[in-house]
C-alpha atoms as a PDB file:
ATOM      1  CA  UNK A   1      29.316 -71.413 -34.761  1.00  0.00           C
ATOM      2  CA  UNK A   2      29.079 -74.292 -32.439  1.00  0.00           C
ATOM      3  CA  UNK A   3      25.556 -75.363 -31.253  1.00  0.00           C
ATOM      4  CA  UNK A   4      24.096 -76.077 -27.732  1.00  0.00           C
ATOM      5  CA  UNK A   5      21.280 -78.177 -26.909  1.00  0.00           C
ATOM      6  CA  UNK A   6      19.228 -79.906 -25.857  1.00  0.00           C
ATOM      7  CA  UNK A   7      19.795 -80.007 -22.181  1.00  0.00           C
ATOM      8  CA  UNK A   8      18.940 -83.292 -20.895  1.00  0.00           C
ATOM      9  CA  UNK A   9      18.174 -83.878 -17.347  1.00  0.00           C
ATOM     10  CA  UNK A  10      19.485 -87.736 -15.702  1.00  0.00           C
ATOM     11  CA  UNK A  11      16.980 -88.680 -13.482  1.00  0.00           C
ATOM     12  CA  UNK A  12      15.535 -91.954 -11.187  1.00  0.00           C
ATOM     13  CA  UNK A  13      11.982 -91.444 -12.750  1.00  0.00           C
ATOM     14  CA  UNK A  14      11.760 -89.940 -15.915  1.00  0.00           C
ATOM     15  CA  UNK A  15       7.840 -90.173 -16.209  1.00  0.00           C
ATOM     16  CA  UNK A  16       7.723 -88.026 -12.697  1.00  0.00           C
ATOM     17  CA  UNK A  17      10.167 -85.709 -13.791  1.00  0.00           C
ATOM     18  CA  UNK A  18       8.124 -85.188 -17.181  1.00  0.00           C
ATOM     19  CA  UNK A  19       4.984 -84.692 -14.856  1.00  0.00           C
ATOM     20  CA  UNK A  20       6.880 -82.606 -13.090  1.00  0.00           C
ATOM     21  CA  UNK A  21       8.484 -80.253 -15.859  1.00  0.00           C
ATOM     22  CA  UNK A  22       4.989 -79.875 -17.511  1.00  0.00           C
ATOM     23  CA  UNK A  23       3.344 -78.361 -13.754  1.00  0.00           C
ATOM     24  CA  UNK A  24       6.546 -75.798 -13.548  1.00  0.00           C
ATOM     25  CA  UNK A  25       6.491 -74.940 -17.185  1.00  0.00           C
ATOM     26  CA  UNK A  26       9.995 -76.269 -18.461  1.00  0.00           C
ATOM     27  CA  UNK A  27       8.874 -79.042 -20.695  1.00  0.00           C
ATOM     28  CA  UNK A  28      10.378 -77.119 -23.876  1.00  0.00           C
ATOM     29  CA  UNK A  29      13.530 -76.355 -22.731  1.00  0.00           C
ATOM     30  CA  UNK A  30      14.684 -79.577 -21.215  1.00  0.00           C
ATOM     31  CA  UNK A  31      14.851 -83.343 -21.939  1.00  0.00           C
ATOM     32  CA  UNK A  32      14.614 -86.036 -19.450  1.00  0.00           C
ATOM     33  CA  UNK A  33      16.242 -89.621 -19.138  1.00  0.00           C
ATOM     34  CA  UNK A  34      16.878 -92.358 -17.017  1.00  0.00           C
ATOM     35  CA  UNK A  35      19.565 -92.581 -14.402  1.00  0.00           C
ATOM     36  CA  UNK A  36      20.569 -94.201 -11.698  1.00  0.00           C
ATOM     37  CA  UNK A  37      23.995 -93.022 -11.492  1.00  0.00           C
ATOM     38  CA  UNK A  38      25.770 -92.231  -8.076  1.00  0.00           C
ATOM     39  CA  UNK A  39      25.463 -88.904  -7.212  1.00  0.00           C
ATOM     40  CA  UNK A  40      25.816 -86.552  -3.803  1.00  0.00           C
ATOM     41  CA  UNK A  41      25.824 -83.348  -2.473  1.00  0.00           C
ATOM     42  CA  UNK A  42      25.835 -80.310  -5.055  1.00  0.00           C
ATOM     43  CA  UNK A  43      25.932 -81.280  -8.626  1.00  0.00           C
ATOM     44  CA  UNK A  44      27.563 -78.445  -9.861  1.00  0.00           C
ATOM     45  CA  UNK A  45      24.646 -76.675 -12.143  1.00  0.00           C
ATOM     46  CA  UNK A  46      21.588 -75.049 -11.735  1.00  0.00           C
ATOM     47  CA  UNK A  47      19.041 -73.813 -14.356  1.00  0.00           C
ATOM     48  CA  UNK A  48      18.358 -69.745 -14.056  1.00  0.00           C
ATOM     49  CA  UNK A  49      14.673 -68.802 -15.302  1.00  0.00           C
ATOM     50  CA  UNK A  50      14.565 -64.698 -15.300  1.00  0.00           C
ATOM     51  CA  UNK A  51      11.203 -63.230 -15.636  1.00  0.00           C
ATOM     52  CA  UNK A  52       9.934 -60.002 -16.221  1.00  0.00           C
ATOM     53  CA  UNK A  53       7.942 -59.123 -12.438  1.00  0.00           C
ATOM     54  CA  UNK A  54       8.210 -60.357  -8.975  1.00  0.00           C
ATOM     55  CA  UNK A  55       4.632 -61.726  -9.654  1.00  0.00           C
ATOM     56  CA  UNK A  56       5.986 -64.145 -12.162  1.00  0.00           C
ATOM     57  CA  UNK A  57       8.955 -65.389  -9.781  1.00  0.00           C
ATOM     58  CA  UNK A  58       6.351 -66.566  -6.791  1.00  0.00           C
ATOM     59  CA  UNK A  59       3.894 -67.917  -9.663  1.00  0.00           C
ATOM     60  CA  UNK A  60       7.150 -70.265 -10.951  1.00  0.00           C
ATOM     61  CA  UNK A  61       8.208 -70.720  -7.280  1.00  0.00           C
ATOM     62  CA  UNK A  62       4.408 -71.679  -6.278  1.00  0.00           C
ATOM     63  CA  UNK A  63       3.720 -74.123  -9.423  1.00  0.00           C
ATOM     64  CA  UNK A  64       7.273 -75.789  -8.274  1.00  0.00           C
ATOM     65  CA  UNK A  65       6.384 -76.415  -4.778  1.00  0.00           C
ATOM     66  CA  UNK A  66       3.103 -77.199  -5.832  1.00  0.00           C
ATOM     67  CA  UNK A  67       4.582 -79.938  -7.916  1.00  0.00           C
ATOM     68  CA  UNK A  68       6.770 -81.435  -5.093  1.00  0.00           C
ATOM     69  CA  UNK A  69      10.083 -78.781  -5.242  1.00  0.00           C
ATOM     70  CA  UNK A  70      11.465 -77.775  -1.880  1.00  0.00           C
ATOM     71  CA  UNK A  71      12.950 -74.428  -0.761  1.00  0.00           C
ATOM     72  CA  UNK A  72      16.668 -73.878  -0.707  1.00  0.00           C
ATOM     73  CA  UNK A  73      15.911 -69.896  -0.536  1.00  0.00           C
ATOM     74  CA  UNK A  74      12.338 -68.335  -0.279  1.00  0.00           C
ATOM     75  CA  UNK A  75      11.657 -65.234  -2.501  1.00  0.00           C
ATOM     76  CA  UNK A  76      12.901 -61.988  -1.186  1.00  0.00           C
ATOM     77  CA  UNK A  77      14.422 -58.686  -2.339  1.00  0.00           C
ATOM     78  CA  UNK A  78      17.086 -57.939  -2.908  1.00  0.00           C
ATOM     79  CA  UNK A  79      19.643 -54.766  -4.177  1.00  0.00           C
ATOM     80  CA  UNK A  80      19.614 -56.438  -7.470  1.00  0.00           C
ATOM     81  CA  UNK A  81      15.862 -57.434  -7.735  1.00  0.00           C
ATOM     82  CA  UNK A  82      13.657 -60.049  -6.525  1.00  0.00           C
ATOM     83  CA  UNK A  83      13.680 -64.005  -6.221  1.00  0.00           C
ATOM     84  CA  UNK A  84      13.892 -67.108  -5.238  1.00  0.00           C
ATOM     85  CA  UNK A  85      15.438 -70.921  -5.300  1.00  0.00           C
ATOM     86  CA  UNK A  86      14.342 -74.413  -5.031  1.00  0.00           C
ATOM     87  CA  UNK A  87      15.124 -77.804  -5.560  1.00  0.00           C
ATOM     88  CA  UNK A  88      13.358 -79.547  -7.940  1.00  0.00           C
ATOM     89  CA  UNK A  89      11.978 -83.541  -6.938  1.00  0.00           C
ATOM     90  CA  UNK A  90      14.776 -84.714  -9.248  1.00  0.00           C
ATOM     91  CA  UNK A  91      17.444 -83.004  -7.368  1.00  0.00           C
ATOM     92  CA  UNK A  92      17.702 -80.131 -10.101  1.00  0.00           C
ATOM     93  CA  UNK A  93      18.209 -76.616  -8.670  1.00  0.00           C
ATOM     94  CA  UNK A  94      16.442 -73.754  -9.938  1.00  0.00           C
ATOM     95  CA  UNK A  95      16.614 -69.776  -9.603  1.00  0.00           C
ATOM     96  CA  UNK A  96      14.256 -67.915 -10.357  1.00  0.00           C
ATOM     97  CA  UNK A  97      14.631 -63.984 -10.513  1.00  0.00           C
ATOM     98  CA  UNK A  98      13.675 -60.511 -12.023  1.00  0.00           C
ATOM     99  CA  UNK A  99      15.796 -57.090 -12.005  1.00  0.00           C
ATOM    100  CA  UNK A 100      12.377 -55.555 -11.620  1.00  0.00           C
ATOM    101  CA  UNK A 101      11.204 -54.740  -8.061  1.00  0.00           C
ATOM    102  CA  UNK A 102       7.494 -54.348  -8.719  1.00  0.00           C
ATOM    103  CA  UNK A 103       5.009 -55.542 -11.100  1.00  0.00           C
ATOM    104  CA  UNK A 104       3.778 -53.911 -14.179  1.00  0.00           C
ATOM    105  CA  UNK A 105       1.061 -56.306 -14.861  1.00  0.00           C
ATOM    106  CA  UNK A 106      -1.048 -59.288 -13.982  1.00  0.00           C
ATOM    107  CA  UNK A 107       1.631 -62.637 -12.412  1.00  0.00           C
ATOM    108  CA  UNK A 108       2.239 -64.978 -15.374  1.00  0.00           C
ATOM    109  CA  UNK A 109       4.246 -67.773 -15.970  1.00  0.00           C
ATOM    110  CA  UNK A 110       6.549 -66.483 -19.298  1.00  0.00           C
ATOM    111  CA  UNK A 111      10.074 -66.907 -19.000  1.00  0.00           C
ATOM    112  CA  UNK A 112      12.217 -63.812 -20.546  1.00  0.00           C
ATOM    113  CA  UNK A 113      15.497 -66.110 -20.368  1.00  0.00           C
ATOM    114  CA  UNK A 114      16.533 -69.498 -19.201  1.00  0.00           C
ATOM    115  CA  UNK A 115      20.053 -70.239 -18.495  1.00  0.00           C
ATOM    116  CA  UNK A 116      22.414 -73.619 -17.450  1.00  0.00           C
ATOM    117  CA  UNK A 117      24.549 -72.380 -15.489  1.00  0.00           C
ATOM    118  CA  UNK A 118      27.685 -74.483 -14.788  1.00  0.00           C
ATOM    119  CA  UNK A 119      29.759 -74.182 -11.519  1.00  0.00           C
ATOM    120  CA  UNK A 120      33.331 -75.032 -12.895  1.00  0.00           C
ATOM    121  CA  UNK A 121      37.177 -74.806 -10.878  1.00  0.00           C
ATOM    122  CA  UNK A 122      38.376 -72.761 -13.073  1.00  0.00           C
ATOM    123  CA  UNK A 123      36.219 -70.176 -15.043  1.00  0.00           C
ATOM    124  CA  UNK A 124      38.989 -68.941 -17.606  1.00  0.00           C
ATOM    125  CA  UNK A 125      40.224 -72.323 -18.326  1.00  0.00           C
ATOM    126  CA  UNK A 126      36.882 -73.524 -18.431  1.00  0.00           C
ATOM    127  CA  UNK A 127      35.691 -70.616 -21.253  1.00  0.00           C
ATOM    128  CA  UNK A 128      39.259 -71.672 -23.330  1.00  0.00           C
ATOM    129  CA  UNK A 129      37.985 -74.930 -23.475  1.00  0.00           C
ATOM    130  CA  UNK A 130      34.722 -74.203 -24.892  1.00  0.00           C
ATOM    131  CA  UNK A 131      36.223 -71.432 -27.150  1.00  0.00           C
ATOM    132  CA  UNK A 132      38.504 -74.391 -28.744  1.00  0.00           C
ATOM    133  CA  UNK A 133      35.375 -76.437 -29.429  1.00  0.00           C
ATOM    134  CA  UNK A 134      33.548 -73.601 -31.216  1.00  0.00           C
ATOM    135  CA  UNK A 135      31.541 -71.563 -28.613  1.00  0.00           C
ATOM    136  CA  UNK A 136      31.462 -67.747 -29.273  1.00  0.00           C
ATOM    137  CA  UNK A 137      31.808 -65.305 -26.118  1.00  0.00           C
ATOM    138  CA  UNK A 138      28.769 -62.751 -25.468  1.00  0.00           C
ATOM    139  CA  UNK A 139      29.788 -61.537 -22.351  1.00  0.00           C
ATOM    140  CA  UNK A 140      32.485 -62.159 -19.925  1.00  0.00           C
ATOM    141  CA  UNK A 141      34.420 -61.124 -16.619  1.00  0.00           C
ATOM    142  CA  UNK A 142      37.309 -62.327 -15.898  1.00  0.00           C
ATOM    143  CA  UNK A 143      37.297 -65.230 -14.127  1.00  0.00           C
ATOM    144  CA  UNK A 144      33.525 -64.528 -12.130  1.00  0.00           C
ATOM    145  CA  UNK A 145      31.449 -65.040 -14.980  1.00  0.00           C
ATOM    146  CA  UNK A 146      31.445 -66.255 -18.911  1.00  0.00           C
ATOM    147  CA  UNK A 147      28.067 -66.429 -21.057  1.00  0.00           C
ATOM    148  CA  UNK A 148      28.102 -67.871 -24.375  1.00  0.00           C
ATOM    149  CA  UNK A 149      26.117 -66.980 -27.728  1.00  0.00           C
ATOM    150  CA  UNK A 150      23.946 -69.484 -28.009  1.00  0.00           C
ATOM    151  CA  UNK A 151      21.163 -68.041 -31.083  1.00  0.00           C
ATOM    152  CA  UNK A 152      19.729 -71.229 -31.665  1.00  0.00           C
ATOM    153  CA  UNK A 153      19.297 -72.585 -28.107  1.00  0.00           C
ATOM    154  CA  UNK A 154      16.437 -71.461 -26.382  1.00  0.00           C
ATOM    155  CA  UNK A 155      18.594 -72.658 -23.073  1.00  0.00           C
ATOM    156  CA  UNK A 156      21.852 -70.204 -22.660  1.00  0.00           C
ATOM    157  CA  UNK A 157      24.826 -71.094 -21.342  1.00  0.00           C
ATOM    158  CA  UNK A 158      26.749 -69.788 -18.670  1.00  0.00           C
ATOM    159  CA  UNK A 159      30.053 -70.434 -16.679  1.00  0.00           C
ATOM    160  CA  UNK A 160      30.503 -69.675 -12.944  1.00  0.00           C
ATOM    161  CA  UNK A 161      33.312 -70.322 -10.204  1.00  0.00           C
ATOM    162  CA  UNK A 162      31.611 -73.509  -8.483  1.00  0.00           C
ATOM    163  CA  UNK A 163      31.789 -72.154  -4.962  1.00  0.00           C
ATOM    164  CA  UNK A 164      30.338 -68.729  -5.654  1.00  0.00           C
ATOM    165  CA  UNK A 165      26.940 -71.273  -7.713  1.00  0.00           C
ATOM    166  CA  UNK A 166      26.520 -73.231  -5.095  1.00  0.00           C
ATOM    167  CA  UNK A 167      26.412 -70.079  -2.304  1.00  0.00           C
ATOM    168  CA  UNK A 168      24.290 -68.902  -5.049  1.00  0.00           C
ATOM    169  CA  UNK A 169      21.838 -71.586  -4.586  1.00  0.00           C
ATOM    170  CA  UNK A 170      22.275 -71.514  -0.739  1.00  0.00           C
ATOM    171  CA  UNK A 171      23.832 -75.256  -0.849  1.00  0.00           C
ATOM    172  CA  UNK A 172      27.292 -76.522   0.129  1.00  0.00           C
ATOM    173  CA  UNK A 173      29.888 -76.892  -2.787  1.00  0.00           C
ATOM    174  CA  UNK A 174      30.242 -80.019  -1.823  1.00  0.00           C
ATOM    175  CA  UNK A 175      29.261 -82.911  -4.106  1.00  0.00           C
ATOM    176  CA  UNK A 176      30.486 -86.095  -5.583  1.00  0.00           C
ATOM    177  CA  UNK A 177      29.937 -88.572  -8.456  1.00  0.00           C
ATOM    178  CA  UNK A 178      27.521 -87.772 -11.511  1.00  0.00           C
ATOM    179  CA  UNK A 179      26.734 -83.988 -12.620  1.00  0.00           C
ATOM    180  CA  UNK A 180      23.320 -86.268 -14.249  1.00  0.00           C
ATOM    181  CA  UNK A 181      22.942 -83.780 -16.735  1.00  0.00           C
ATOM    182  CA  UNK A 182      23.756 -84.200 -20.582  1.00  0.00           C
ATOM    183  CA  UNK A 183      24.646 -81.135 -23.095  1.00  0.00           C
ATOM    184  CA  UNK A 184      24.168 -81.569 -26.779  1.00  0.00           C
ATOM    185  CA  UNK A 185      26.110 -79.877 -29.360  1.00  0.00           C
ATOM    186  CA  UNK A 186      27.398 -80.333 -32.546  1.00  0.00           C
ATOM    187  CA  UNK A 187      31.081 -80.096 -31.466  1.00  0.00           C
ATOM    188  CA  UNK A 188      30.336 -83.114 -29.195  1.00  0.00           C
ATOM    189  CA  UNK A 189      31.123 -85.950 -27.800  1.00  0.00           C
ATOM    190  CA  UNK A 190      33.284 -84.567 -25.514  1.00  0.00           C
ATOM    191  CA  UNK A 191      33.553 -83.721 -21.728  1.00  0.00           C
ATOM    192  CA  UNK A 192      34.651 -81.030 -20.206  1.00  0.00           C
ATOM    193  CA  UNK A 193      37.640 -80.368 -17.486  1.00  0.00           C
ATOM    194  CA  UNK A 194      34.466 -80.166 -14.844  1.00  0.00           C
ATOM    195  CA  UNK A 195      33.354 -83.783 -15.860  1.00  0.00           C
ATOM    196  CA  UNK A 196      30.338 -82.169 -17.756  1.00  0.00           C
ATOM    197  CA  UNK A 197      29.220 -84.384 -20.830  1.00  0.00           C
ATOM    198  CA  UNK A 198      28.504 -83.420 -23.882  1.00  0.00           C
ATOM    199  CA  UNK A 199      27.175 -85.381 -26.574  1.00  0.00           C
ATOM    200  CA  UNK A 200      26.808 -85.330 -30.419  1.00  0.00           C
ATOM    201  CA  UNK A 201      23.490 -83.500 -31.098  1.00  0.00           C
ATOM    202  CA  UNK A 202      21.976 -81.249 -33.477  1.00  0.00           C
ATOM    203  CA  UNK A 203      19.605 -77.969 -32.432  1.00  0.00           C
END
């Protein structure tokens, strides 16, 4: 089976990104580098943290905004649960949600799952592509949504239709020039039909 990871993060200041990462609590699931590669408007990913509580989502949400993140949708309920999204200094967006309506126990900051989520044209196309360079299916439908088995990534991956992401995130779809975000694997280098690049990497 094809690996994934690590997820590397393009950014102006990698040292204030790293300072940043540490305060929200995402330093072991990401890398950082520099970048100063054109980029505008939506960038077509976001990183999904679910937790277990609604406690946990405002003690993420407050540690980001502590740390210099801005709002792009405060935490509310919801039919499906509770949470929240912001933008991280670095331009990154991040949701972070729970199926669970009330807590069980004290607020903490433990993620149950972390997730890059791609917003891609075309989310069938998209999952043949992967599935050609190795990537099993865990769950899928249709052309909404594709996750992939990824056992020895502590990051999942995810496929979504890039206007439905971006609404998502409460941003336009609109966006041009670098995704500044780098997937390893070891089916890489490659990139993908969205302009996502992948590089040669072992988990």
């Amino acid at each position: 089976m094809t690996s994934f990871g690590p997820v590397t993060l393009e950014v102006p200041d990698p040292a204030a990104a790293d300072a940043f990462y540490e305060a929200f609590g995402l330093t072991p699931y990401l890398n950082v580098s520099a970048s100063d590669a054109p980029t505008t408007g939506f960038r077509g990913f976001a990183l999904s943290l679910v937790v277990s509580q609604p406690g946990n989502v405002d003690a993420f949400i407050g540690a980001a905004l502590d740390a210099g993140a801005t709002t792009l949708k405060p935490a509310t309920k919801g039919f499906w649960g509770y949470g929240g999204v912001v933008r991280t200094p670095d331009g990154t967006i991040c949701k972070i949600a729970t199926s669970n309506k009330k807590d069980t126990g004290p607020a903490a900051r433990h993620i149950d799952q972390i997730a890059l989520l791609l917003g891609v044209a075309d989310v069938k196309a998209s999952r043949r592509f992967y599935v050609d360079r190795g990537l099993a299916v865990a769950k899928s439908f249709g052309g909404k949504y594709v996750e992939f088995d990824t056992p020895s990534s502590a990051v999942t991956l995810a496929l979504y239709p890039r206007r439905a992401l971006a609404k998502d995130a409460g941003v336009s779809q609109e966006g041009t020039g670098s995704h500044r975000i780098v997937i390893g694997s070891d089916a890489g280098p490659f990139t993908d039909p969205d302009g996502f690049v992948w590089e040669a990497a072992s988990v």
